[in-house]
C-alpha atoms as a PDB file:
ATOM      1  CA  UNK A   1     -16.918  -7.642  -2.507  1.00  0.00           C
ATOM      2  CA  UNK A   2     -13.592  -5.859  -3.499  1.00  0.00           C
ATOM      3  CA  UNK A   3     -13.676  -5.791  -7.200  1.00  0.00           C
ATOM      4  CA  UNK A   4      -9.656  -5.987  -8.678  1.00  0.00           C
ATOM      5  CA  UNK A   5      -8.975  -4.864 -12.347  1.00  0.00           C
ATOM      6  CA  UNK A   6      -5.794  -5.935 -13.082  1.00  0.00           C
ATOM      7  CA  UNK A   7      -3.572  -3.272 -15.096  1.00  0.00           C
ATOM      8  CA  UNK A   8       0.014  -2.753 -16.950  1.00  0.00           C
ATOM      9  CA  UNK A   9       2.217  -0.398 -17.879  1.00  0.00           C
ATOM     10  CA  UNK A  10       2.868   0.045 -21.507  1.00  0.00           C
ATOM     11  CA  UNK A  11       5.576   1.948 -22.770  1.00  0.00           C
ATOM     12  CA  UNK A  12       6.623   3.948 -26.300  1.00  0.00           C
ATOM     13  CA  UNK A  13       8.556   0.756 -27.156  1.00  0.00           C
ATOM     14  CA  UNK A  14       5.713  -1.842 -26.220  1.00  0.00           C
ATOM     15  CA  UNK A  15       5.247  -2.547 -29.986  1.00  0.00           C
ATOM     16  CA  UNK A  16       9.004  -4.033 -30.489  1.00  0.00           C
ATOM     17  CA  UNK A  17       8.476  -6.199 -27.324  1.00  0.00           C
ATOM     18  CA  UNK A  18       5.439  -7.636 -28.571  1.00  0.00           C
ATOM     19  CA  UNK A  19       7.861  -8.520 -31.348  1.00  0.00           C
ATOM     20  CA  UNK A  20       9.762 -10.402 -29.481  1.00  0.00           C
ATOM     21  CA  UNK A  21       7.648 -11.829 -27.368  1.00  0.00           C
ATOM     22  CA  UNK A  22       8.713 -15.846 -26.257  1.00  0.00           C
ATOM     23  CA  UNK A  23       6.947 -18.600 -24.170  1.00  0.00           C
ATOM     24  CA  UNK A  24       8.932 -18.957 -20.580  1.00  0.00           C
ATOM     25  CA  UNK A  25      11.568 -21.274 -19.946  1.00  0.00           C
ATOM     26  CA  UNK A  26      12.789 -22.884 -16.340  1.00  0.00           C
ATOM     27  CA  UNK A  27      15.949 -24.697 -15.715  1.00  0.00           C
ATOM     28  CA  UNK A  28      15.263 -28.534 -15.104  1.00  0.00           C
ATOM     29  CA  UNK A  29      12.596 -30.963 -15.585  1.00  0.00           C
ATOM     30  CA  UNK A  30       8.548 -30.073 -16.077  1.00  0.00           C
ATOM     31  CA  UNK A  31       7.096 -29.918 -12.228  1.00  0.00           C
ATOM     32  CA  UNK A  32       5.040 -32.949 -11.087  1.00  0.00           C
ATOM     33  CA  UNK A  33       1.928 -32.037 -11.298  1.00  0.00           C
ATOM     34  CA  UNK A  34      -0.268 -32.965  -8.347  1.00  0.00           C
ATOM     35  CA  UNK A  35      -3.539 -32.152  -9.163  1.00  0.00           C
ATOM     36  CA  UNK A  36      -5.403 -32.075 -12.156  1.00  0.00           C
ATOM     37  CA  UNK A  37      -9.485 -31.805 -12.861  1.00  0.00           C
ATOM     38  CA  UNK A  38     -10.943 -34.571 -12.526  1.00  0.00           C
ATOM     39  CA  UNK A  39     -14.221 -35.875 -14.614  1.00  0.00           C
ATOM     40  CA  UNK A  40     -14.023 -33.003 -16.638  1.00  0.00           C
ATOM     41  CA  UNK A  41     -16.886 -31.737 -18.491  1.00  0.00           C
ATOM     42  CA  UNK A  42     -16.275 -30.226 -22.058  1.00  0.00           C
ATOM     43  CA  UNK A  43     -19.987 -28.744 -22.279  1.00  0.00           C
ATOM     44  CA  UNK A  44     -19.684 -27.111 -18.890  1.00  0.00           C
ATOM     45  CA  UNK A  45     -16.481 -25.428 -19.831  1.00  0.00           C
ATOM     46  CA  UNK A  46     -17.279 -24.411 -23.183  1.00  0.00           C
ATOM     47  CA  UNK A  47     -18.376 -20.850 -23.938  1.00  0.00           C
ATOM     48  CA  UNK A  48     -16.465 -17.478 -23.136  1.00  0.00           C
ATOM     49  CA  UNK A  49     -13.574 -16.898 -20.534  1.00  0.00           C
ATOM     50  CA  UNK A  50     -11.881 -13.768 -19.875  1.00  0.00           C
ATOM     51  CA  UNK A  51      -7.710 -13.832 -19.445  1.00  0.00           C
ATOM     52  CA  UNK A  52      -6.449 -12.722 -16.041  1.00  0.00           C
ATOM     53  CA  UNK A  53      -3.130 -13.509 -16.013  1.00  0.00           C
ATOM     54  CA  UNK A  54      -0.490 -15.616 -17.903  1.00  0.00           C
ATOM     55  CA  UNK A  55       3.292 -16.644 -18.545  1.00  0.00           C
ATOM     56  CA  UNK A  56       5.097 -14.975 -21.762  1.00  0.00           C
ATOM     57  CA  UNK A  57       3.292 -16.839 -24.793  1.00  0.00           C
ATOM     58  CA  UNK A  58       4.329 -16.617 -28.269  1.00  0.00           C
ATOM     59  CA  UNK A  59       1.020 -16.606 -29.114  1.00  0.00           C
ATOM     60  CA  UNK A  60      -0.827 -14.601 -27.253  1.00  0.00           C
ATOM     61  CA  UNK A  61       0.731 -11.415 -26.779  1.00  0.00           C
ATOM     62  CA  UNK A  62      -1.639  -8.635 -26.227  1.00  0.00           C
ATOM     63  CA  UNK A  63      -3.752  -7.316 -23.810  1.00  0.00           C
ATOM     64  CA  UNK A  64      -7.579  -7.704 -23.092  1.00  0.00           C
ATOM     65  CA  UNK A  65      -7.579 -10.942 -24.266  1.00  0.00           C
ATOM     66  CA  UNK A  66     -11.184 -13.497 -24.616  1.00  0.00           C
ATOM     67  CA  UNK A  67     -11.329 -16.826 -25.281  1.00  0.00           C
ATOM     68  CA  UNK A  68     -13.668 -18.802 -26.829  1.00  0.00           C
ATOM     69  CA  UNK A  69     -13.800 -22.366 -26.346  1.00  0.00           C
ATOM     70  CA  UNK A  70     -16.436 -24.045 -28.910  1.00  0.00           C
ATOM     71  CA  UNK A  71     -16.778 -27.719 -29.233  1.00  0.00           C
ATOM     72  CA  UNK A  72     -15.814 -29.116 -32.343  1.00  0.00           C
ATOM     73  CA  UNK A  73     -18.616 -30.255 -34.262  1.00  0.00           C
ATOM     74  CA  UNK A  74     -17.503 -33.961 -35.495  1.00  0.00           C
ATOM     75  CA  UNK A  75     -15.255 -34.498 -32.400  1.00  0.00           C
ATOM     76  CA  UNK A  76     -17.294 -34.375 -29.114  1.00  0.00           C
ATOM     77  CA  UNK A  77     -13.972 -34.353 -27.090  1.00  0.00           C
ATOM     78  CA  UNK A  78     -12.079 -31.659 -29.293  1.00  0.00           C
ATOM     79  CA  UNK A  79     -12.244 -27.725 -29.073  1.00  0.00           C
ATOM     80  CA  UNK A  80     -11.309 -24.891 -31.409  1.00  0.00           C
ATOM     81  CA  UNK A  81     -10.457 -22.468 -29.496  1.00  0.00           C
ATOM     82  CA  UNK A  82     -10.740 -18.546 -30.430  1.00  0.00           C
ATOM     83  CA  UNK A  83      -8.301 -16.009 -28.813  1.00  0.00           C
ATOM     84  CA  UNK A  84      -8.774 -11.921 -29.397  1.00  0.00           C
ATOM     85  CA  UNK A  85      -6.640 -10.030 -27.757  1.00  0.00           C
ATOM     86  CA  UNK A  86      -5.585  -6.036 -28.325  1.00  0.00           C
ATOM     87  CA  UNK A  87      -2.528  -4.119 -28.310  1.00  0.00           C
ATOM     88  CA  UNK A  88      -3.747  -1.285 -25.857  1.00  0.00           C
ATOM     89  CA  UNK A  89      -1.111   1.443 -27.310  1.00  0.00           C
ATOM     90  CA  UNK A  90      -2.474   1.390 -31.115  1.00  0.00           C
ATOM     91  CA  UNK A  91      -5.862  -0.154 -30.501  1.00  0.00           C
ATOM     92  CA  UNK A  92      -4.944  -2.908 -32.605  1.00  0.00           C
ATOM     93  CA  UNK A  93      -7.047  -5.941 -32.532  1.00  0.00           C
ATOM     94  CA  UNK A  94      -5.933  -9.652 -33.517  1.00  0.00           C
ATOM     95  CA  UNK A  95      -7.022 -13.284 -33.053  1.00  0.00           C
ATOM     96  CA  UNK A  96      -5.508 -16.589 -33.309  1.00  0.00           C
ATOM     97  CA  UNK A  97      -7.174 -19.890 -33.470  1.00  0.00           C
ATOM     98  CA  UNK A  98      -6.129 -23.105 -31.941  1.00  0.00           C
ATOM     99  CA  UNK A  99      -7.759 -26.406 -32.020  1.00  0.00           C
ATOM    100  CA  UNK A 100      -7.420 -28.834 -28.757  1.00  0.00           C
ATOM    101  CA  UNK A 101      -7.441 -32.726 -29.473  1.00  0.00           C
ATOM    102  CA  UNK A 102      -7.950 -34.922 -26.262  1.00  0.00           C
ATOM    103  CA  UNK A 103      -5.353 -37.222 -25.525  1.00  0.00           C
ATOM    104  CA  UNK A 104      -6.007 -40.829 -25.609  1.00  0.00           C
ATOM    105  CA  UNK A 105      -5.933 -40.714 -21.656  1.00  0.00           C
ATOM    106  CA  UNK A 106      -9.876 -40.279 -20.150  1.00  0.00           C
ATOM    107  CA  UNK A 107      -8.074 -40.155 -16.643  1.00  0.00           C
ATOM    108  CA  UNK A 108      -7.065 -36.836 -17.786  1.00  0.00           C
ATOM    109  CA  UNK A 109      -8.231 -33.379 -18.957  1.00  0.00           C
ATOM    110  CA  UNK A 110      -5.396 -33.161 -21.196  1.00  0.00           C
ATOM    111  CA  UNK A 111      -5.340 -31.653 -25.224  1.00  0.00           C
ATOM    112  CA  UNK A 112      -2.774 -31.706 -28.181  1.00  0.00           C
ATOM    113  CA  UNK A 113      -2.363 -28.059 -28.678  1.00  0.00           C
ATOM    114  CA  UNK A 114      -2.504 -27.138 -32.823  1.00  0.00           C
ATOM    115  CA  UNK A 115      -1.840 -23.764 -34.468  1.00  0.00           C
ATOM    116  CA  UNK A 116      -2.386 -23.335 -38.332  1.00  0.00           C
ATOM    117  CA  UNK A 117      -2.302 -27.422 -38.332  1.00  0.00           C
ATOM    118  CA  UNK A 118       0.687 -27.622 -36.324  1.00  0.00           C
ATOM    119  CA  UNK A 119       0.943 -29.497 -33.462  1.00  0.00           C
ATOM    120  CA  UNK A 120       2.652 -27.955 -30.733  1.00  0.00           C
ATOM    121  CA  UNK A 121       5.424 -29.213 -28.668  1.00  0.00           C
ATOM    122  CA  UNK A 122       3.504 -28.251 -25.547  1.00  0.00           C
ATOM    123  CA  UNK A 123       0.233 -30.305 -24.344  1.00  0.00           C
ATOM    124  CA  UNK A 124      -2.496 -28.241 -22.254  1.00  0.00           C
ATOM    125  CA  UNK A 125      -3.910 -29.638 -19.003  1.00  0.00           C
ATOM    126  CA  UNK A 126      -6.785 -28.409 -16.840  1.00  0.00           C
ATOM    127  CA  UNK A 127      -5.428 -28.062 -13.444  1.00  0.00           C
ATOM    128  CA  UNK A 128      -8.888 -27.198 -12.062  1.00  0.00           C
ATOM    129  CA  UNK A 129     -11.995 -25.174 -12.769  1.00  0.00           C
ATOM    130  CA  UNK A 130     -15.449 -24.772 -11.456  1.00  0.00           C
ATOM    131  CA  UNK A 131     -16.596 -23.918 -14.993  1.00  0.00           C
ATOM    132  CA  UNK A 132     -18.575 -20.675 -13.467  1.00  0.00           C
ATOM    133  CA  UNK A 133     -16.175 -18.603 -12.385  1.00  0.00           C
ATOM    134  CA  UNK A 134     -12.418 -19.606 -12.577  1.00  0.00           C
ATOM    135  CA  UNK A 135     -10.231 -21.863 -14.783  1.00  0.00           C
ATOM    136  CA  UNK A 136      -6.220 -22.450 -14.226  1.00  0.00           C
ATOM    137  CA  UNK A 137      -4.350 -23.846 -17.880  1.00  0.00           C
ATOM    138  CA  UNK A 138      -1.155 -25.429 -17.904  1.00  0.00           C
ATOM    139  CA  UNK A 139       1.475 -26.930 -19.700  1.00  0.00           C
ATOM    140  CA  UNK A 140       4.911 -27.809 -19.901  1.00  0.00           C
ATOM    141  CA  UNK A 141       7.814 -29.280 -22.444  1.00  0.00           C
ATOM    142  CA  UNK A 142      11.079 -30.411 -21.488  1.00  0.00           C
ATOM    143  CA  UNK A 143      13.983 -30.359 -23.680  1.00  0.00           C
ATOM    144  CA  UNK A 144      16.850 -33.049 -23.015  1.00  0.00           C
ATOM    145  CA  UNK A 145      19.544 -31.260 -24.422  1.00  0.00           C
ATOM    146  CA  UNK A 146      19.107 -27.957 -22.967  1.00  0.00           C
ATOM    147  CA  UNK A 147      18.403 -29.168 -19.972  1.00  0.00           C
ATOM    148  CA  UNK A 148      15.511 -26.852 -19.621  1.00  0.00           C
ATOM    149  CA  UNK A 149      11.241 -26.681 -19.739  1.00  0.00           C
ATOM    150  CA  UNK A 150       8.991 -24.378 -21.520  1.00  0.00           C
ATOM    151  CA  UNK A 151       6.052 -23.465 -19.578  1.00  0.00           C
ATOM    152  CA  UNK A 152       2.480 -22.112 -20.288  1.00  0.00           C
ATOM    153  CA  UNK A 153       0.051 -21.155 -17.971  1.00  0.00           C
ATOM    154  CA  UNK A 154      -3.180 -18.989 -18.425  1.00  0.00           C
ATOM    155  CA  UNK A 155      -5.485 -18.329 -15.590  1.00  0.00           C
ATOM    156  CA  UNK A 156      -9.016 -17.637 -17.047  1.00  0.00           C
ATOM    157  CA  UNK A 157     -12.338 -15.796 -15.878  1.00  0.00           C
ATOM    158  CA  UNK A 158     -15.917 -15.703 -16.568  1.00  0.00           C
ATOM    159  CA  UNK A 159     -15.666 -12.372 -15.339  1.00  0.00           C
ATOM    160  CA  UNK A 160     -13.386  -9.427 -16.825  1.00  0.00           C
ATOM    161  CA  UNK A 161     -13.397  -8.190 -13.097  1.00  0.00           C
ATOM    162  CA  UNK A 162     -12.321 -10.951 -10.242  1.00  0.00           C
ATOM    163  CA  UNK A 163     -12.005 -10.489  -6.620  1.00  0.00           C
ATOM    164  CA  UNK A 164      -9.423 -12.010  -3.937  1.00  0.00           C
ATOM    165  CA  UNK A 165     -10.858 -15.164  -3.355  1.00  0.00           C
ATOM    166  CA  UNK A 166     -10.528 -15.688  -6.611  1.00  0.00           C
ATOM    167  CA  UNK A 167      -6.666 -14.659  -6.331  1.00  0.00           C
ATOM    168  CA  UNK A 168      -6.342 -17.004  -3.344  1.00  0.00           C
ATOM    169  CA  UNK A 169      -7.510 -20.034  -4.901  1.00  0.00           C
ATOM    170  CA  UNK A 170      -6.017 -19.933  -8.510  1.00  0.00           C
ATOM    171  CA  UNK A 171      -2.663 -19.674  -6.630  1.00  0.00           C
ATOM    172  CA  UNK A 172      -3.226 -22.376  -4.014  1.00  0.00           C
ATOM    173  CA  UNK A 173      -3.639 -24.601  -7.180  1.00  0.00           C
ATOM    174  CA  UNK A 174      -0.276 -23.329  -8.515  1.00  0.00           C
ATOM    175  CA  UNK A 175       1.531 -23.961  -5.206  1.00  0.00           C
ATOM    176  CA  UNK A 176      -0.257 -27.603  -4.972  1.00  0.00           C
ATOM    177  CA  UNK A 177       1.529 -28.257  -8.744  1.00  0.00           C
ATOM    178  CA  UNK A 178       4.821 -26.701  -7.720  1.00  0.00           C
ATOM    179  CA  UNK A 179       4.589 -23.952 -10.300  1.00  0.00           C
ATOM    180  CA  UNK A 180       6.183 -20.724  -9.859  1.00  0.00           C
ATOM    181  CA  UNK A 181       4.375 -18.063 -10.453  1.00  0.00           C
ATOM    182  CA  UNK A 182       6.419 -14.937  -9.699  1.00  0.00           C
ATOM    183  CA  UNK A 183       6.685 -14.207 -13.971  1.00  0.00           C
ATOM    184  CA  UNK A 184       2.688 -14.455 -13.992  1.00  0.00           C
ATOM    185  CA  UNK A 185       1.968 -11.083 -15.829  1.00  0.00           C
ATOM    186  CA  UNK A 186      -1.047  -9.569 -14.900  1.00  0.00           C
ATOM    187  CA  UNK A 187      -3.849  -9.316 -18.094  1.00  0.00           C
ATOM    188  CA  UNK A 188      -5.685  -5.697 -18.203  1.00  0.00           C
ATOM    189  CA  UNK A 189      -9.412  -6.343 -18.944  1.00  0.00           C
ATOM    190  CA  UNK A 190     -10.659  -2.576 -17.974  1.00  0.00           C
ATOM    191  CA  UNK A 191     -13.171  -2.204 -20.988  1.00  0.00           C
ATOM    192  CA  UNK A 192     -12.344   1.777 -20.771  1.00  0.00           C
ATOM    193  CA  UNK A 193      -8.857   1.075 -21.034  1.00  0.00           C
ATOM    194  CA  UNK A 194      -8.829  -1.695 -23.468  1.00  0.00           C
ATOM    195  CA  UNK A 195     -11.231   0.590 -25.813  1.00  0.00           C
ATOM    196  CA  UNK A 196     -13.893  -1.664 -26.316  1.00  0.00           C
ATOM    197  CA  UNK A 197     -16.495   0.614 -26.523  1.00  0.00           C
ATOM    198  CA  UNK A 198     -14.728   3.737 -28.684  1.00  0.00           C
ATOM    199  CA  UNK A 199     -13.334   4.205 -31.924  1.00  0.00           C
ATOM    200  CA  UNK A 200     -11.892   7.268 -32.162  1.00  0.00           C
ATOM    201  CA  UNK A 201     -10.028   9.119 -35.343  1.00  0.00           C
ATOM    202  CA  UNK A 202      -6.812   9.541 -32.787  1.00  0.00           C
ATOM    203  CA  UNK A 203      -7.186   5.554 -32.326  1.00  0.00           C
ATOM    204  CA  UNK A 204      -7.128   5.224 -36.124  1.00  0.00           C
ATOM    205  CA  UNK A 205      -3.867   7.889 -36.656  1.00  0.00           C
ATOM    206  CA  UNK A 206      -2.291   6.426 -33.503  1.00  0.00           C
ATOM    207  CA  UNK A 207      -2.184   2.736 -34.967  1.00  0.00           C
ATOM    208  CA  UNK A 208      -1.121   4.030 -38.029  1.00  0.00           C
ATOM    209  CA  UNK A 209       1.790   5.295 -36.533  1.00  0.00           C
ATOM    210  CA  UNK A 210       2.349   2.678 -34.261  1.00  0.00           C
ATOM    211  CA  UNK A 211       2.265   0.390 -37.336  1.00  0.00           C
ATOM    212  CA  UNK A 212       5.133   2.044 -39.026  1.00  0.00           C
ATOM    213  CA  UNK A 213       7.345   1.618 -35.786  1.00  0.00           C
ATOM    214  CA  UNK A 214       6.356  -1.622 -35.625  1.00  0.00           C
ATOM    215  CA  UNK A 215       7.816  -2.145 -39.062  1.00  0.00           C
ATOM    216  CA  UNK A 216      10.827  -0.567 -38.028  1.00  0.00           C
ATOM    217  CA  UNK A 217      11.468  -2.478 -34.883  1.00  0.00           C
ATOM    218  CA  UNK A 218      10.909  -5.992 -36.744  1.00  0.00           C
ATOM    219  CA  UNK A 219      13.874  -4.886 -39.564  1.00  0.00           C
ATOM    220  CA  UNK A 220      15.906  -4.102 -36.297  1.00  0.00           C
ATOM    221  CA  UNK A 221      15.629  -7.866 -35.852  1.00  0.00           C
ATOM    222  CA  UNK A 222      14.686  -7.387 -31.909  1.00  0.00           C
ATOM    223  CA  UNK A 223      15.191 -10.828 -30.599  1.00  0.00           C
ATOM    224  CA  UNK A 224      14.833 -10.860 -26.754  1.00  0.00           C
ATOM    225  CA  UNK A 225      12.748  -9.121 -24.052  1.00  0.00           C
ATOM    226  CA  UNK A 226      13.977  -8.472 -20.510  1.00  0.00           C
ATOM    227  CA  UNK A 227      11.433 -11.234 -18.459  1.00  0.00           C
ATOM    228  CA  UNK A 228       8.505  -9.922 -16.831  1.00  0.00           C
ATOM    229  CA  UNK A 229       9.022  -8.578 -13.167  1.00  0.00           C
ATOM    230  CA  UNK A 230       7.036 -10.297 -10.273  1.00  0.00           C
ATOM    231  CA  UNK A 231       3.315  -9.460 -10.296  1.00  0.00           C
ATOM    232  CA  UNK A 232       0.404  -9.765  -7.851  1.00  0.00           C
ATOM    233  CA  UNK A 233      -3.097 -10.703  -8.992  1.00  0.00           C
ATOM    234  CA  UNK A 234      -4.429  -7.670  -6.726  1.00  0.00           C
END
């Protein structure tokens, strides 16, 4: 088996793009979706995924990113769900929590998407998983008067490493949906790389540095990032 680890190239200004960093928007309507999972089972997809790949999220803007998906303890249907994810150039950890609410539909594996007790604008469907190995996350908003959609998509792991069959099928479920895929930003998940397993003095100095620029870029008021180029899972 060909094991794929999925890297990025960060540069000196990779703090004041994670600044900036926006969900995706498309021209046009939200894509019919096709396929979705059916009889979806919360227990079998709770636990710990590893990101792959995603669209630009607002959220979620670092590297090395896990998810936790716990069931919530009064609702059976709910999740609160537990993102940590790293900026790679500073070593700089962070986490954001969001809690899923299931949609009054049982025909589909749909969620209300909350952060800090907001509810989002966009919902969160599970186009398919087979709970062991991969998972494919979606979701879409349109906006009437702009005439334009805001997408999210996050293709998940068990695994930190994935091979090409695992490529091949997470993108024959986007091309059922009709969603394009060519800004799908590869996730790194090399432990070496993401520093999992040092803590160095240098890592300390470097993200105090990195901290300061960071300050600096945010007064600049940095507003927009050029969209990601077209990526390959392998």
């Amino acid at each position: 088996m060909e094991k794929i680890y999925c890297t990025c190239v960060w540069t000196v200004f990779t703090v004041s793009l994670i600044i900036a960093q926006k969900d995706l928007q498309f021209p046009g309507r939200c894509p019919s979706i096709d396929q979705v999972k059916a009889s979806f089972n919360e227990s079998k997809f709770a636990g710990r995924w590893y990101e792959i790949s995603r669209f630009p999220n607002r959220h979620i803007i670092g590297e090395c990113v896990i998810i936790d998906f716990l069931k919530h303890s009064a609702r059976k249907k709910d999740f609160e769900v537990h993102f940590l994810f790293t900026n790679i150039s500073c070593n700089w950890n962070t986490s954001v929590k969001f809690e899923l609410v299931k949609t009054p539909d049982p025909t589909l594996p749909s969620y209300d998407v909350y952060v800090n007790d907001k509810k989002e604008d966009i919902q969160m469907y599970i186009l398919d998983t087979d709970y062991k190995s991969y998972s494919v996350i979606w979701g879409c908003f349109y906006n009437p008067r702009k005439q334009e959609n805001t997408q999210r998509l996050s293709i998940i792991s068990r695994n930190k490493v994935v091979n090409k069959g695992f490529c091949t099928k997470t993108f024959e479920i986007l091309n059922t949906n009709g969603i394009d895929r060519q800004y799908l930003k590869i996730v790194q998940q090399n432990d070496a790389t993401c520093g999992r397993n040092s803590g160095s003095k240098a890592a300390k100095v470097k993200l105090v540095v990195l901290m300061a620029v960071a300050m600096f870029c945010r007064k600049l008021s940095l507003n927009t990032i050029p969209q990601p180029k077209t990526t390959n899972c392998v």
